[in-house]
C-alpha atoms as a PDB file:
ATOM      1  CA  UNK A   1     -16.838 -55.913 178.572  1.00  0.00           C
ATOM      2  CA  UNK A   2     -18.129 -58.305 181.323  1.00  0.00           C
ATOM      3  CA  UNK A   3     -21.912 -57.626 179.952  1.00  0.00           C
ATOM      4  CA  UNK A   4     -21.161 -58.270 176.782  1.00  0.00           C
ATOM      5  CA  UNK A   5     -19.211 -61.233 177.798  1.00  0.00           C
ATOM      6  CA  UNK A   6     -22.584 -62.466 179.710  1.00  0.00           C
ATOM      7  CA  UNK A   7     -24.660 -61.803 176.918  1.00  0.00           C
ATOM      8  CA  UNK A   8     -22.371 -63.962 174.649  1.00  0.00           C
ATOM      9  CA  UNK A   9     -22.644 -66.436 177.808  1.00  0.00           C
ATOM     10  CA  UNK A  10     -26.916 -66.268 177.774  1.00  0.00           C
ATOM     11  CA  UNK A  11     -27.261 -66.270 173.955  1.00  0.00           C
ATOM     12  CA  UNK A  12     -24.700 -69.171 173.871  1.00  0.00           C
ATOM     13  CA  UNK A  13     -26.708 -71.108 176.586  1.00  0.00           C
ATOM     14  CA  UNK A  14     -30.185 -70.032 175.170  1.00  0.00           C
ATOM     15  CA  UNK A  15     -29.476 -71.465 171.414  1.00  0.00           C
ATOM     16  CA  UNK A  16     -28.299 -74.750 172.909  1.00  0.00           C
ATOM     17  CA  UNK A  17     -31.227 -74.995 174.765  1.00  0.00           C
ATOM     18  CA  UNK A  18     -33.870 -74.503 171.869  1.00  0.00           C
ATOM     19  CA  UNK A  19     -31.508 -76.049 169.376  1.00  0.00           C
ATOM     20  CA  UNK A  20     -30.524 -79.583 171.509  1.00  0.00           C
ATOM     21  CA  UNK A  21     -34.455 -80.883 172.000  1.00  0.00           C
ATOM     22  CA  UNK A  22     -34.684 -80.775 167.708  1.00  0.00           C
ATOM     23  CA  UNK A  23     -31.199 -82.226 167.021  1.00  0.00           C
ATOM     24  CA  UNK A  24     -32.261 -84.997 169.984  1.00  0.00           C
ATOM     25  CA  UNK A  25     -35.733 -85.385 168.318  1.00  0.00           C
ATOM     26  CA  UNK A  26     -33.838 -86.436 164.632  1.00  0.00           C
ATOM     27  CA  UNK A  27     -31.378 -88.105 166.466  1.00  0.00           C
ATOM     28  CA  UNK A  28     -33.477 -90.456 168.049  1.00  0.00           C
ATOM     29  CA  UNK A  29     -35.940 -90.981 165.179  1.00  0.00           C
ATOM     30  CA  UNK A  30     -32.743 -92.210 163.220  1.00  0.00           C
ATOM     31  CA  UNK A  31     -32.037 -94.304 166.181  1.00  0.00           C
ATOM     32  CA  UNK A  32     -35.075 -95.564 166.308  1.00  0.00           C
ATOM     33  CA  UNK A  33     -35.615 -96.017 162.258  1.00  0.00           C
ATOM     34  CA  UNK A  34     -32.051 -98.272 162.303  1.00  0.00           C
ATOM     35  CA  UNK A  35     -33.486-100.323 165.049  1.00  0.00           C
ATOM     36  CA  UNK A  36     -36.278-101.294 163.556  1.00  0.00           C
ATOM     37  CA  UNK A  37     -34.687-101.668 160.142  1.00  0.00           C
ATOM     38  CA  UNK A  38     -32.801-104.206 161.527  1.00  0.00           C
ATOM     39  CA  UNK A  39     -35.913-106.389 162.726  1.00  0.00           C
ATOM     40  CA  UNK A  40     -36.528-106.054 158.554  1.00  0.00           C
ATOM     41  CA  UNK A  41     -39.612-103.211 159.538  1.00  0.00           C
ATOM     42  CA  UNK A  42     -38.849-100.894 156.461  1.00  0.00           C
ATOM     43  CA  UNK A  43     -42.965 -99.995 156.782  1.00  0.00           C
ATOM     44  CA  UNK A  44     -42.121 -98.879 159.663  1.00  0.00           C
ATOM     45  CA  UNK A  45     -38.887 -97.476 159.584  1.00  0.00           C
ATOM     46  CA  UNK A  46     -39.514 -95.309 156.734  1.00  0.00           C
ATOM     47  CA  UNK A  47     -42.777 -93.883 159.002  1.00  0.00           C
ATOM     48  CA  UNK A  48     -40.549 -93.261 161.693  1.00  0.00           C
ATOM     49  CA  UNK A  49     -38.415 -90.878 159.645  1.00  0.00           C
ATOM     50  CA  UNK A  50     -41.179 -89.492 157.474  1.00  0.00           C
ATOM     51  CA  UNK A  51     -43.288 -87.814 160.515  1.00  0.00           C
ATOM     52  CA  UNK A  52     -39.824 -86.660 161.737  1.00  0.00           C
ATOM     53  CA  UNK A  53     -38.405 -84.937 158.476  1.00  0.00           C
ATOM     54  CA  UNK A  54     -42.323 -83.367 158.416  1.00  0.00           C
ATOM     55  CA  UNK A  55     -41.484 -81.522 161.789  1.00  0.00           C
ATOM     56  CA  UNK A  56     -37.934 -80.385 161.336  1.00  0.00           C
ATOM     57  CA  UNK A  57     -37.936 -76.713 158.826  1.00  0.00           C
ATOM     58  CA  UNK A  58     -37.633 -76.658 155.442  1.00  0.00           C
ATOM     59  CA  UNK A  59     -33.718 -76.329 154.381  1.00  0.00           C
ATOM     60  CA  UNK A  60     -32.729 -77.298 157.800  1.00  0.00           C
ATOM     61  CA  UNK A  61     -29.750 -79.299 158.814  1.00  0.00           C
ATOM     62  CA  UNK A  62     -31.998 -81.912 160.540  1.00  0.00           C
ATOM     63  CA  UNK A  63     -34.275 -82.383 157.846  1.00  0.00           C
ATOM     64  CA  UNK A  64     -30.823 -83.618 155.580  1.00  0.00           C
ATOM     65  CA  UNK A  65     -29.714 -85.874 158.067  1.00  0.00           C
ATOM     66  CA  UNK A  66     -33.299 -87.874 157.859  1.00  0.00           C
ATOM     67  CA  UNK A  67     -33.410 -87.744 154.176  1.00  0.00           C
ATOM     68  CA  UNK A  68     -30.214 -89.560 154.099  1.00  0.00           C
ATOM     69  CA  UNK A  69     -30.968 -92.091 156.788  1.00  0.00           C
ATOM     70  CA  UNK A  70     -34.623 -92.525 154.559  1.00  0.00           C
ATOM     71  CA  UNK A  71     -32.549 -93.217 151.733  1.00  0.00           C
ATOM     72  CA  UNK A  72     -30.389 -95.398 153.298  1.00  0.00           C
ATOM     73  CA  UNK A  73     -33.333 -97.824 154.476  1.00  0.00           C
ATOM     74  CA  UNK A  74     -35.729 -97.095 151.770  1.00  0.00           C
ATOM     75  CA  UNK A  75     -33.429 -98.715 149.007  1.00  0.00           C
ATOM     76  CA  UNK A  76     -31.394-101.408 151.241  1.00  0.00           C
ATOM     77  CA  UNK A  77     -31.684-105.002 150.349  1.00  0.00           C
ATOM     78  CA  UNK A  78     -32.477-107.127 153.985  1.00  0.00           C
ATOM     79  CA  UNK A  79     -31.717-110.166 152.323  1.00  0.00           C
ATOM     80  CA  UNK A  80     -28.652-111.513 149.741  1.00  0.00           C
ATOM     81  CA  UNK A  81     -31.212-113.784 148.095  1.00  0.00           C
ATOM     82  CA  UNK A  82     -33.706-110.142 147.249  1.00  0.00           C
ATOM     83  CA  UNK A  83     -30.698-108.716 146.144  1.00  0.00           C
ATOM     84  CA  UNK A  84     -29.772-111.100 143.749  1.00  0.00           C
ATOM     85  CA  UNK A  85     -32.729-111.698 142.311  1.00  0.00           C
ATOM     86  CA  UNK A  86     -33.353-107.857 141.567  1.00  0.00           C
ATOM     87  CA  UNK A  87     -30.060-107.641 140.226  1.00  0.00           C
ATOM     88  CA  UNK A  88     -31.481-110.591 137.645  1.00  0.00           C
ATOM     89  CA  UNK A  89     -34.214-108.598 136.667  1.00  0.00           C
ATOM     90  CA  UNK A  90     -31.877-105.719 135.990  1.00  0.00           C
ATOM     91  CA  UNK A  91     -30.209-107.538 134.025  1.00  0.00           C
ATOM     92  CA  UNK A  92     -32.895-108.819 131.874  1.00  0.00           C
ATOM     93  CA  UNK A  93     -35.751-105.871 131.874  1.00  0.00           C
ATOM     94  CA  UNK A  94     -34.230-103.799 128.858  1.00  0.00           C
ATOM     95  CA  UNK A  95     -34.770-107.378 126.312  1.00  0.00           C
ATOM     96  CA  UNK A  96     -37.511-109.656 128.338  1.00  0.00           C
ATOM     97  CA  UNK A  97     -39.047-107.415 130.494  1.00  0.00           C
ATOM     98  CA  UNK A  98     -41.793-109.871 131.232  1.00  0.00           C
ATOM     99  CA  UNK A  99     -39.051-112.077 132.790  1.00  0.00           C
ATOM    100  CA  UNK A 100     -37.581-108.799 134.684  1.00  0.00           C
ATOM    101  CA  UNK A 101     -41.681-107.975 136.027  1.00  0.00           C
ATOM    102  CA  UNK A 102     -41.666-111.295 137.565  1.00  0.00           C
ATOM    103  CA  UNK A 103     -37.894-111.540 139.025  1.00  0.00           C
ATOM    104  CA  UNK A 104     -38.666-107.597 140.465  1.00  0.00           C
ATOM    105  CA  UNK A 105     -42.318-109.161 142.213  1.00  0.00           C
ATOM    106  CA  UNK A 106     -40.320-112.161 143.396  1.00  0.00           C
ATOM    107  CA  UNK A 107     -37.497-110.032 144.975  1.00  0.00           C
ATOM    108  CA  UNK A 108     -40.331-107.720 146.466  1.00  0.00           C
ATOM    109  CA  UNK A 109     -41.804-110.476 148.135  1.00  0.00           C
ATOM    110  CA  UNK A 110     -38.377-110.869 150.052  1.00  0.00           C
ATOM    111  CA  UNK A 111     -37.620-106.967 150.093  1.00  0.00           C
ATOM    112  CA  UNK A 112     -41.036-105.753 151.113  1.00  0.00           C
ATOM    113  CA  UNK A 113     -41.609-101.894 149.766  1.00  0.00           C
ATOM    114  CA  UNK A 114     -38.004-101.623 148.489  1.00  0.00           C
ATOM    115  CA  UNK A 115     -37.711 -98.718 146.580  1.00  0.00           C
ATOM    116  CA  UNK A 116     -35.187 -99.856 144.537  1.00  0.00           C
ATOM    117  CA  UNK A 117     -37.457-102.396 143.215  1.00  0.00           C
ATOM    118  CA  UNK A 118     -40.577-100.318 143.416  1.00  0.00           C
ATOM    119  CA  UNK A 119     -39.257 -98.054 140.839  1.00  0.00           C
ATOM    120  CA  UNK A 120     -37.623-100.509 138.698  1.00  0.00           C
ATOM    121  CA  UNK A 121     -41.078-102.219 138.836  1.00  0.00           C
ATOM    122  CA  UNK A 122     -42.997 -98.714 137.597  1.00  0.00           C
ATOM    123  CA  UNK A 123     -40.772 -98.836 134.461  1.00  0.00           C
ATOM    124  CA  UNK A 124     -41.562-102.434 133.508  1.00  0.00           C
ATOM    125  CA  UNK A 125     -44.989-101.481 133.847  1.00  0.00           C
ATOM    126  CA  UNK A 126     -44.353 -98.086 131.434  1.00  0.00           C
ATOM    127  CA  UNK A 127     -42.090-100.512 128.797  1.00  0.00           C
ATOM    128  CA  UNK A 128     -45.746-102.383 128.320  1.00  0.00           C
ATOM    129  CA  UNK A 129     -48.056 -99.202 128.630  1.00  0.00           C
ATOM    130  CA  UNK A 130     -49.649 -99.913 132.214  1.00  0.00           C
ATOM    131  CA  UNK A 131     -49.685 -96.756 132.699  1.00  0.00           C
ATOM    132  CA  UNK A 132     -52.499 -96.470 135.944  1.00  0.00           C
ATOM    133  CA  UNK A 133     -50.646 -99.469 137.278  1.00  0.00           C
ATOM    134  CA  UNK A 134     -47.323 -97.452 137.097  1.00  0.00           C
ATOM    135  CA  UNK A 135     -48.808 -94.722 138.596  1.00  0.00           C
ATOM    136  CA  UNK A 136     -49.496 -96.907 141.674  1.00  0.00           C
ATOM    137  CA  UNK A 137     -46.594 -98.439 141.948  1.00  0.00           C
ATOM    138  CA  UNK A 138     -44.863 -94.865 142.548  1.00  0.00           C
ATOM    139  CA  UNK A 139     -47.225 -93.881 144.862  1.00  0.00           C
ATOM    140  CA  UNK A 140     -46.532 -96.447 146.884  1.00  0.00           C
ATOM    141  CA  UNK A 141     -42.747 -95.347 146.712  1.00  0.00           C
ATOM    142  CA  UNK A 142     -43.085 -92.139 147.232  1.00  0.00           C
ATOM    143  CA  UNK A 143     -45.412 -92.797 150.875  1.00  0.00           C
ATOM    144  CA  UNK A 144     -42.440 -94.218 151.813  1.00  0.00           C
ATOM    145  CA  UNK A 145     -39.836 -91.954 150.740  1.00  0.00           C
ATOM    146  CA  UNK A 146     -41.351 -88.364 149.785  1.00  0.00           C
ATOM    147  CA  UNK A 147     -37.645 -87.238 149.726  1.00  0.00           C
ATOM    148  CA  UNK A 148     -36.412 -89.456 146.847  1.00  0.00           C
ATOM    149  CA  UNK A 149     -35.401 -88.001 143.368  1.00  0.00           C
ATOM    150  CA  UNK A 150     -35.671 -90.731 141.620  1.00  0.00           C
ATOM    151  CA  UNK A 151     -38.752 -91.690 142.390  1.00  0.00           C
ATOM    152  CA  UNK A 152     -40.435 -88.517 141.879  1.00  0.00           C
ATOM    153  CA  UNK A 153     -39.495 -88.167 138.577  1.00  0.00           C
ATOM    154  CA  UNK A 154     -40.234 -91.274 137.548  1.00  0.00           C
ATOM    155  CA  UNK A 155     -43.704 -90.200 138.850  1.00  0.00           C
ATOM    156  CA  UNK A 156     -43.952 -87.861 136.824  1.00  0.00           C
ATOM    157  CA  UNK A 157     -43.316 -89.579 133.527  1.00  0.00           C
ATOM    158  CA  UNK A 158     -45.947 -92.366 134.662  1.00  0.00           C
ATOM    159  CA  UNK A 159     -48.274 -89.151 134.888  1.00  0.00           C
ATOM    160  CA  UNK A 160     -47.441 -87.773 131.504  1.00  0.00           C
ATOM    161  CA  UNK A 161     -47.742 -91.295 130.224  1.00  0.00           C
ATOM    162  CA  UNK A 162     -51.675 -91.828 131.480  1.00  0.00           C
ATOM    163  CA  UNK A 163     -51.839 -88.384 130.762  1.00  0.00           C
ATOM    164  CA  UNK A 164     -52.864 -86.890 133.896  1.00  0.00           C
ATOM    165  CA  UNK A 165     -52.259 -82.997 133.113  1.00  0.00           C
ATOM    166  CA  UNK A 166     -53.717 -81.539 136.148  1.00  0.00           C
ATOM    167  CA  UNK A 167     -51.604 -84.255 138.403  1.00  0.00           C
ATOM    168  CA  UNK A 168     -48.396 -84.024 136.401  1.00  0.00           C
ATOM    169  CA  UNK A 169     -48.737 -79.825 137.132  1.00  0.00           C
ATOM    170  CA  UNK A 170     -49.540 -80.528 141.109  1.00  0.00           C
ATOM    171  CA  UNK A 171     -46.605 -83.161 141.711  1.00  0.00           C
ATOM    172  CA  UNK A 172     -44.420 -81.255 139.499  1.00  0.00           C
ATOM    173  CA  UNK A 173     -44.673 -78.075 141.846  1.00  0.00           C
ATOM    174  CA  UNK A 174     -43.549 -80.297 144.721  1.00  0.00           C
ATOM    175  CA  UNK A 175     -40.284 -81.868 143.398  1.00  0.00           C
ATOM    176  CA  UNK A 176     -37.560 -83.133 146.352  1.00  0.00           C
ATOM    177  CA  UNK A 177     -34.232 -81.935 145.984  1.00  0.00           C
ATOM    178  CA  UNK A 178     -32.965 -83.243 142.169  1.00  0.00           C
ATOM    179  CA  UNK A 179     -29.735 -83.995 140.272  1.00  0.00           C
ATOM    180  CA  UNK A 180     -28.775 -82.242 137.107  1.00  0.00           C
ATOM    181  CA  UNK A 181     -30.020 -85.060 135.089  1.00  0.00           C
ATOM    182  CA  UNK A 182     -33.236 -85.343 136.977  1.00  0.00           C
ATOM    183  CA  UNK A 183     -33.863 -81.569 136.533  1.00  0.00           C
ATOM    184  CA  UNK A 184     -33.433 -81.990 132.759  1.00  0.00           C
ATOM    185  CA  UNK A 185     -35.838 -84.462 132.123  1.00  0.00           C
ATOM    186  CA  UNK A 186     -38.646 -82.728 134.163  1.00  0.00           C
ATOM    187  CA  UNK A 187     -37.864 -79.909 131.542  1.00  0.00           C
ATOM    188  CA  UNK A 188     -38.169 -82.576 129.014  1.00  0.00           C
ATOM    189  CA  UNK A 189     -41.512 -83.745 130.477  1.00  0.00           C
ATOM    190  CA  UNK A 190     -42.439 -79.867 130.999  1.00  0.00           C
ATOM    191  CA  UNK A 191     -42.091 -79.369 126.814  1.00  0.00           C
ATOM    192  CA  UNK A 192     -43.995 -82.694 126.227  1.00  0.00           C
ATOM    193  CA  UNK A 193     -46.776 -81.020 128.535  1.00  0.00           C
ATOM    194  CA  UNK A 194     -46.295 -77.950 126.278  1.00  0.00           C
ATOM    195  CA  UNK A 195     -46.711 -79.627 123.387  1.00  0.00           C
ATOM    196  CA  UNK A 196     -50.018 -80.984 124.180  1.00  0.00           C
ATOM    197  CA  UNK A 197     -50.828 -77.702 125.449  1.00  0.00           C
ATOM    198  CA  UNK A 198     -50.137 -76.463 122.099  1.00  0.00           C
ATOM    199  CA  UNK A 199     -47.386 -73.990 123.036  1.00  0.00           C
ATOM    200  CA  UNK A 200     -44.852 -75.465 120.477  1.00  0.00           C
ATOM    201  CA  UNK A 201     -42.541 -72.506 120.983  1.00  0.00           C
ATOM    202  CA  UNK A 202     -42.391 -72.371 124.421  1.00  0.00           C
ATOM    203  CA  UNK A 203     -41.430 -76.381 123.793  1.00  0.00           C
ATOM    204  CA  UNK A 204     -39.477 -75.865 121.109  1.00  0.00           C
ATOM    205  CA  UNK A 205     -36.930 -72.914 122.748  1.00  0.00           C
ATOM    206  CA  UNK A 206     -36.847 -75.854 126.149  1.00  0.00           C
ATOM    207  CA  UNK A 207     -36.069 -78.916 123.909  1.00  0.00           C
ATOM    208  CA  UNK A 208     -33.403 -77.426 122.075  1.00  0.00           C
ATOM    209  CA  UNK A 209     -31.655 -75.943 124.949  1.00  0.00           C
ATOM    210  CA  UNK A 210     -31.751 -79.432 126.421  1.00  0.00           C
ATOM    211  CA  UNK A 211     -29.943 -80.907 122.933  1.00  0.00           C
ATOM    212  CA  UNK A 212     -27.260 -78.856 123.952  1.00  0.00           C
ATOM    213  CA  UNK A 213     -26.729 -79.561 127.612  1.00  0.00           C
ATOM    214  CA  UNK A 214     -27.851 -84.002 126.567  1.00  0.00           C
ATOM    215  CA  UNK A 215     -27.071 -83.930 123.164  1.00  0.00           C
ATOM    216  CA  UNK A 216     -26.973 -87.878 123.323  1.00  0.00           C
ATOM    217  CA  UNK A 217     -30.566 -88.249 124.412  1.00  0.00           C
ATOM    218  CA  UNK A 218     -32.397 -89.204 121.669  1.00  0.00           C
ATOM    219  CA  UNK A 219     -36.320 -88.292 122.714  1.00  0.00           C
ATOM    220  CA  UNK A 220     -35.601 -84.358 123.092  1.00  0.00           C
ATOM    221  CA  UNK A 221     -35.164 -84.696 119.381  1.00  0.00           C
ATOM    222  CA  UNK A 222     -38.233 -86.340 118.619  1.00  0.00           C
ATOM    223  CA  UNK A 223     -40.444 -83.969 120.299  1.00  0.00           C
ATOM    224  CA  UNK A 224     -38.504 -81.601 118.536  1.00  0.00           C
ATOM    225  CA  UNK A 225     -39.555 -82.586 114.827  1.00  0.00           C
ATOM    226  CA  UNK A 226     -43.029 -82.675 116.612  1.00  0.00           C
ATOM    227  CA  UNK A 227     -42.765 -79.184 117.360  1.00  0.00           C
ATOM    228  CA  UNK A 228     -41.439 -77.964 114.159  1.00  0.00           C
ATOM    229  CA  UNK A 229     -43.912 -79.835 112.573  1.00  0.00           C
ATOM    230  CA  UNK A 230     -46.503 -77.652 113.682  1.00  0.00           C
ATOM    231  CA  UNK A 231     -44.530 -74.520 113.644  1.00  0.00           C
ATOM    232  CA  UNK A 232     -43.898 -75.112 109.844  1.00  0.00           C
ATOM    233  CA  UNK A 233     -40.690 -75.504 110.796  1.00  0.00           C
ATOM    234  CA  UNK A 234     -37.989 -78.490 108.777  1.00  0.00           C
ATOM    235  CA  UNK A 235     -38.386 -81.287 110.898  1.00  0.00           C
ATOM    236  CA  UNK A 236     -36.620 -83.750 108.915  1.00  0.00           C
ATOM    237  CA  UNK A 237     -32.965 -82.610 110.880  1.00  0.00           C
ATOM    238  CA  UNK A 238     -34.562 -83.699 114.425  1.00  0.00           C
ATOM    239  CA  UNK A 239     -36.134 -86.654 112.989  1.00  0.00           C
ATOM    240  CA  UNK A 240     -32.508 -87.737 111.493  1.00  0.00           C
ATOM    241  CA  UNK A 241     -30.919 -87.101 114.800  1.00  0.00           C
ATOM    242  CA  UNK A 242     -33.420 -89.404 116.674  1.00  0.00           C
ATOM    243  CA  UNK A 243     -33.046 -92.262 114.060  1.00  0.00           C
ATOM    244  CA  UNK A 244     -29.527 -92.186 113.698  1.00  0.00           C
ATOM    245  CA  UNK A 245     -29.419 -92.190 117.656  1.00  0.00           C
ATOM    246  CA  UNK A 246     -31.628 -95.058 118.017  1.00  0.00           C
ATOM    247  CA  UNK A 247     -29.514 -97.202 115.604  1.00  0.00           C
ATOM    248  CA  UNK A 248     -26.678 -96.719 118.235  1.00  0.00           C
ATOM    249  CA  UNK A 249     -28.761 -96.913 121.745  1.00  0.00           C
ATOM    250  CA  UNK A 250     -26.998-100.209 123.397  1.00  0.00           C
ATOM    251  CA  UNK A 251     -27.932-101.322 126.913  1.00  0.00           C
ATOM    252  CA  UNK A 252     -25.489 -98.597 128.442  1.00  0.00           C
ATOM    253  CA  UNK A 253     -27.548 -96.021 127.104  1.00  0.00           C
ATOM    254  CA  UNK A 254     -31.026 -97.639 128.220  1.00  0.00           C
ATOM    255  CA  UNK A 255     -29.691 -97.656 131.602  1.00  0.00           C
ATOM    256  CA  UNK A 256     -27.849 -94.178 131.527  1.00  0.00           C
ATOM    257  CA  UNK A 257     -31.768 -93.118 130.134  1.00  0.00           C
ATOM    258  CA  UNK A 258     -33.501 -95.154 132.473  1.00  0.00           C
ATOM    259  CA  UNK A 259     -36.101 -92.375 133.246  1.00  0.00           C
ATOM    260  CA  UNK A 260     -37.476 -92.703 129.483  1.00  0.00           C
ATOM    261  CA  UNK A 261     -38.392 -96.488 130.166  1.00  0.00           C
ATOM    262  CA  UNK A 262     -40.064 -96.341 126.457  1.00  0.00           C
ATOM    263  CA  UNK A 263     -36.375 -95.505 124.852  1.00  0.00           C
ATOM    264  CA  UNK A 264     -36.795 -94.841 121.270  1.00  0.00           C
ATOM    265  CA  UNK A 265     -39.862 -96.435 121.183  1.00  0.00           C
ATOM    266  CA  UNK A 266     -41.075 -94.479 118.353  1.00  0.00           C
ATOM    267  CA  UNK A 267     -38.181 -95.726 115.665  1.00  0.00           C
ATOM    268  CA  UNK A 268     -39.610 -97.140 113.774  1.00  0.00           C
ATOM    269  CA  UNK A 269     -42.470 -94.450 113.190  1.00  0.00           C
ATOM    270  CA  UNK A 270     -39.824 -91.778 112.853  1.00  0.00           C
ATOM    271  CA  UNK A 271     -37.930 -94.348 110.116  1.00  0.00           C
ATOM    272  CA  UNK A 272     -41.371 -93.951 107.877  1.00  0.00           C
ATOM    273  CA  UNK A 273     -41.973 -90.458 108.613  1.00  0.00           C
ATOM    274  CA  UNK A 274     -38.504 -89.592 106.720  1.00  0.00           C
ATOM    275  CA  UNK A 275     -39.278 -92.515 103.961  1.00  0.00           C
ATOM    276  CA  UNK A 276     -42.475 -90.184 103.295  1.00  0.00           C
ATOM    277  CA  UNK A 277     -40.472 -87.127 103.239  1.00  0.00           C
ATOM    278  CA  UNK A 278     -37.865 -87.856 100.988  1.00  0.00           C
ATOM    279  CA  UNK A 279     -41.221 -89.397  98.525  1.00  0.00           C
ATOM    280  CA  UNK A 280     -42.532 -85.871  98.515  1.00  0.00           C
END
């Protein structure tokens, strides 16, 4: 009894003293992140918590604890004037997105490498096809937060949108931790990649699973008909769906979509593609 009680004792002892120098190391680098965050330093900050959150394992309790103090100062506003001014160009990106690219640049300036603006930046440049310059811009954001969902994916649709086939495969076998939503539209992105690859099946079977899990997002549905097109499928249903959809989309579902920046772009094709059908 009294040697297992001492081996309980050593084992006890032993963990706490391999386990306390990494729980001090993220510790400190959190510490040390929120005082310079407070001097304004996101740069700096963010490099703080990125070399720590390289060093702690994969899955491990440490490396949570920096990705939610990276959050945290990756996407805080330092200043009520930045703030307000992004919150402007929210407001106005979805119907004068030129005004929004300037009002996100001029809160920027104020909120340097702010990932909320960063990103909301990218999709102004997707909305008018700058594609390379999108690219960049989430780059940028993802140096400074390799842990955030939101930014990754939105990554990825810049790379589908240059197309970049052999960089959308790398960066999509990397993905940080996602939402449900954000996992569903890298399967959306995957079956646009199929597409192109040809493997209209293999898109097909994705796309329509994801109708049923979003059946309110209107793109699935497009690159639906365009796989039953060349399957000799009818693709006249799919196309109907994505019209009738697009009629409806109001600014709550542009925002609630916000990872498709180019939101039923394609309407007005689609609205002639039927015309031509129904001629035949």
């Amino acid at each position: 009894m009294r040697r297992l009680l001492f081996i309980l004792i050593l084992s006890f002892n032993l963990f706490f003293a391999f386990a306390a120098p990494a729980i001090d190391a993220v510790s400190s680098a959190v510490e040390q992140a929120q005082a310079l965050a407070l001097k304004k330093n996101r740069v700096d900050a963010c490099s703080v918590l990125n070399r720590a959150w390289q060093d702690q394992p994969a899955g491990g309790k440490g490396r949570l604890k920096l990705a939610e103090a990276l959050k945290q100062i990756s996407r805080m506003f330092f200043t009520d004037k930045g703030q307000k001014i992004f919150e402007a160009g929210q407001s106005s990106m979805w119907d004068t997105p030129d005004m929004a690219l300037a009002q996100f640049k001029d809160a920027l300036n104020l909120e340097d490498h702010n990932l909320q603006v960063l990103n909301n930046i990218a999709r102004i440049q997707m909305i008018k096809l700058d594609c390379e310059g999108a690219v960049q811009t989430l780059s940028d954001a993802r140096k400074m937060n390799p842990t955030d969902g939101e930014s990754a994916v939105l990554e990825l649709r810049a790379l589908s949108c240059k197309p970049n086939l052999e960089a959308f495969r790398e960066k999509a076998k990397s993905l940080p931790a996602l939402d449900k939503w954000e996992e569903s539209f890298v399967q959306y992105l995957n079956a646009g990649e199929a597409i192109q690859q040809k493997s209209y099946k293999r898109a097909f079977d994705a796309l329509f699973k994801l109708t049923e899990e979003n059946s309110q997002f209107p793109e699935s549905y497009l690159l639906l008909a365009k796989a039953a097109t060349e399957m000799n499928k009818d693709s006249e249903p799919f196309l109907q769906k994505y019209v009738s959809l697009c009629k409806a989309t109001t600014v709550r579902e542009k925002k609630k979509y916000a990872f498709e920046p180019r939101l039923c772009a394609a309407l007005k094709e689609a609205e002639d593609e039927l015309v031509k059908k129904k001629s035949l």
